[in-house]
Each structure stands twice: as structure tokens, then as C-alpha cells.
Protein backbone atom coordinates (compact mmCIF):
# COMPACT_ATOMS: atom_id res chain seq x y z
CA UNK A 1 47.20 73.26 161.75
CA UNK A 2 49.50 71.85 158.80
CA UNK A 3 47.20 70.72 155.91
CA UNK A 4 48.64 67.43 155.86
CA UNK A 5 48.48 66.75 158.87
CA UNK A 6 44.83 67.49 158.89
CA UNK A 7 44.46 65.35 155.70
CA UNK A 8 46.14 62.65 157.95
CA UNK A 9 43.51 63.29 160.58
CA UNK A 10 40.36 63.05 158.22
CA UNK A 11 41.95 59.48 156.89
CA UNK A 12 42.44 58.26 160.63
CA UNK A 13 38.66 59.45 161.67
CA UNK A 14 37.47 57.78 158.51
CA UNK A 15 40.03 54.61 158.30
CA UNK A 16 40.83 55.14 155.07
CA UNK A 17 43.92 55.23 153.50
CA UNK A 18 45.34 57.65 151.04
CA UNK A 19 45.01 55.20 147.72
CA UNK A 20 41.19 55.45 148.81
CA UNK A 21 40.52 59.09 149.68
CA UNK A 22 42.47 59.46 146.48
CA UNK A 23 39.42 57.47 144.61
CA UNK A 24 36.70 58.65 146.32
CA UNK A 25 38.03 62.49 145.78
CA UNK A 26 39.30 61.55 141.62
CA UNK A 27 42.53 62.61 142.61
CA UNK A 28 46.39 61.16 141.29
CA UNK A 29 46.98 58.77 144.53
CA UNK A 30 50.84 60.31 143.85
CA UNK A 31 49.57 63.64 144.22
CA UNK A 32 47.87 62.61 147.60
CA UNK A 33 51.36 61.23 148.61
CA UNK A 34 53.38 64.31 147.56
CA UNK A 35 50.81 66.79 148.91
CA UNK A 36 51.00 64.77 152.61
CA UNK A 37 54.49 64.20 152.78
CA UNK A 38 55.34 67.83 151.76
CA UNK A 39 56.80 67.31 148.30
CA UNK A 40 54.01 69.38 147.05
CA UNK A 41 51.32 71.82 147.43
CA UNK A 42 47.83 71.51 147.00
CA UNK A 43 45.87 73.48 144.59
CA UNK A 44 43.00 74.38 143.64
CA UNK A 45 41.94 71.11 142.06
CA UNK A 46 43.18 68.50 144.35
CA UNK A 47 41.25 70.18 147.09
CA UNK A 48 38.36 69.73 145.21
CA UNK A 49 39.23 66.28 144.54
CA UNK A 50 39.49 66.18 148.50
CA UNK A 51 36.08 68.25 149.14
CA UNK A 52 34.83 65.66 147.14
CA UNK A 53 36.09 62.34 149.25
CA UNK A 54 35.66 63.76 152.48
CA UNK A 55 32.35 65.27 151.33
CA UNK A 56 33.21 68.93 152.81
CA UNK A 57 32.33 72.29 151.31
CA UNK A 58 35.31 73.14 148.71
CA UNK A 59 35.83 76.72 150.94
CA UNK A 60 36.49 74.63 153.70
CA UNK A 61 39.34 72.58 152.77
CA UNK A 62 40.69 75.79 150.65
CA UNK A 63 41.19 77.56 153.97
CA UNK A 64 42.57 74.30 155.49
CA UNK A 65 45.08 74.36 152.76
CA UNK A 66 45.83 78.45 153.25
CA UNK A 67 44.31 79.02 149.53
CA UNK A 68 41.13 81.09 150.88
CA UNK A 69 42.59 84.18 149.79
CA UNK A 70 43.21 83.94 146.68
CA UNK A 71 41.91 85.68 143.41
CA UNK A 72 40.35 82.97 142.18
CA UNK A 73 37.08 83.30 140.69
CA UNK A 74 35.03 80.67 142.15
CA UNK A 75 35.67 80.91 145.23
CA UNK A 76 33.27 83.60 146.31
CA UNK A 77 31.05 81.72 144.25
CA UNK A 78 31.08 78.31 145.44
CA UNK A 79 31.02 79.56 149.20
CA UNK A 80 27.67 81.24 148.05
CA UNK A 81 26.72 77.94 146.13
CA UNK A 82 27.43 75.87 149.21
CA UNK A 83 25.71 78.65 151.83
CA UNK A 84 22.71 78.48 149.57
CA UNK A 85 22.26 74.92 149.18
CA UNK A 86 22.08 75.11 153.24
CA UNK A 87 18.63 77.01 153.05
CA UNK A 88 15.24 75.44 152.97
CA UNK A 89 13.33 75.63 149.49
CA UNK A 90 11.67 78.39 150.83
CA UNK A 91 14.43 80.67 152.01
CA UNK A 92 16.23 79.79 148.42
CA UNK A 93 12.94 80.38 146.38
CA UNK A 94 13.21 84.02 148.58
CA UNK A 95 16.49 85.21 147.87
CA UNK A 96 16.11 83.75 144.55
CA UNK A 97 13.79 86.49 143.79
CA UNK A 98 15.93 89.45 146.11
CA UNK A 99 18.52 88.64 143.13
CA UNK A 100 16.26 89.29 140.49
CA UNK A 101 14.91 92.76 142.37
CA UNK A 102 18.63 93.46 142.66
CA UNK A 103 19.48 92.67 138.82
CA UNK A 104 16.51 94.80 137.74
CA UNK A 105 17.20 97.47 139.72
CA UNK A 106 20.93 97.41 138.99
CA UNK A 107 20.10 97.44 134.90
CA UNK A 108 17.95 100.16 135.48
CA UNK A 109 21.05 101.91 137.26
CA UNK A 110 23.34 100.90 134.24
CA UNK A 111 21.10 102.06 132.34
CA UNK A 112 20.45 106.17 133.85
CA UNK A 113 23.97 106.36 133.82
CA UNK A 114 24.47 105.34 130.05
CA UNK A 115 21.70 108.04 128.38
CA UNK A 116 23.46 110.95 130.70
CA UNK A 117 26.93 109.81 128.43
């Protein structure tokens, strides 16, 4: 599906229009315009800005806009971010600690290789 007219579709389900997804998401209400009526593309930061108004995980409306694949940094990150933040306390508190094990064990690692230099 086009990303604008899924944008379209998430300001029909919600009745808003664009001028207030535009607030909600602190996004240029011209930019919201453009983006919809295909005078621009969306980047990075105005599907944040839209993440943010339609309260959906960034990733999410990345892939709706065809950005997923791209090199940029956070977005492995943020998925992670958002997939964590899905887990109880406990299940966080757990892998919390699996990251430490695998830290520790991965300066160890670093570390064997670097005295057989």
C-alpha cells in the first residue's frame, strides 16, 4: 500500500486532519501536505514525527514508508527498544542480565585474541 494513502487511512480511522496529526507528531503541517500529496518523501524524521501522533512503533511506519532497509543506525536499535519495552519487568530484568553475560564473555574474547597479537 502507498504510504500516503495509508497516512490518509490512519487520519480517517482517527478523524483527524493533517494540521492535527501534524501537531500531535511535531511535524511541519507543509511537510505532512507534500509527503501525502506526493511532492515529497518521507524520511527518517517525519516518520518519527508520525510514530509519534499515531502512537505506533517508529519500525512500523519506516516499513510503511519503504525506509526499513536502510543503513541507518537506529533502526535495529529502536526495533529492539520497542520489542523490549513489550516484555514484563521480569522478562526485561532477564535479558537485561543475558546482555551483561554476553558483554563479559565477549571482552574476555577481545581480550584472548589481543595478548596472542
Amino acid at each position: 500500500m502507498d504510504f500516503s494513502v495509508w497516512l490518509n487511512q490512519e487520519l480517517e480511522t482517527r478523524g483527524w486532519s493533517r494540521s492535527e496529526a501534524a501537531r500531535r507528531g511535531n511535524v511541519s503541517a507543509s511537510m505532512f501536505d507534500k509527503v501525502i500529496n506526493g511532492q515529497a518523501k518521507p524520511g527518517i524524521n517525519f516518520c518519527r514525527g508520525v510514530a509519534k501522533a499515531f502512537n505506533l512503533p517508529v519500525i512500523d511506519v519506516l516499513r510503511k514508508a519503504g525506509i526499513e532497509n536502510t543503513d541507518w543506525p537506529g533502526n535495529k536499535v529502536e526495533e529492539i527498544k520497542e520489542l523490549f519495552n513489550q516484555l514484563t519487568i521480569e522478562n526485561q530484568a532477564h535479558i537485561r542480565q543475558q546482555i551483561l553475560v554476553l558483554l563479559e564473555m565477549q571482552r574476555r574474547d577481545n581480550a584472548v585474541h589481543s595478548s596472542k597479537k
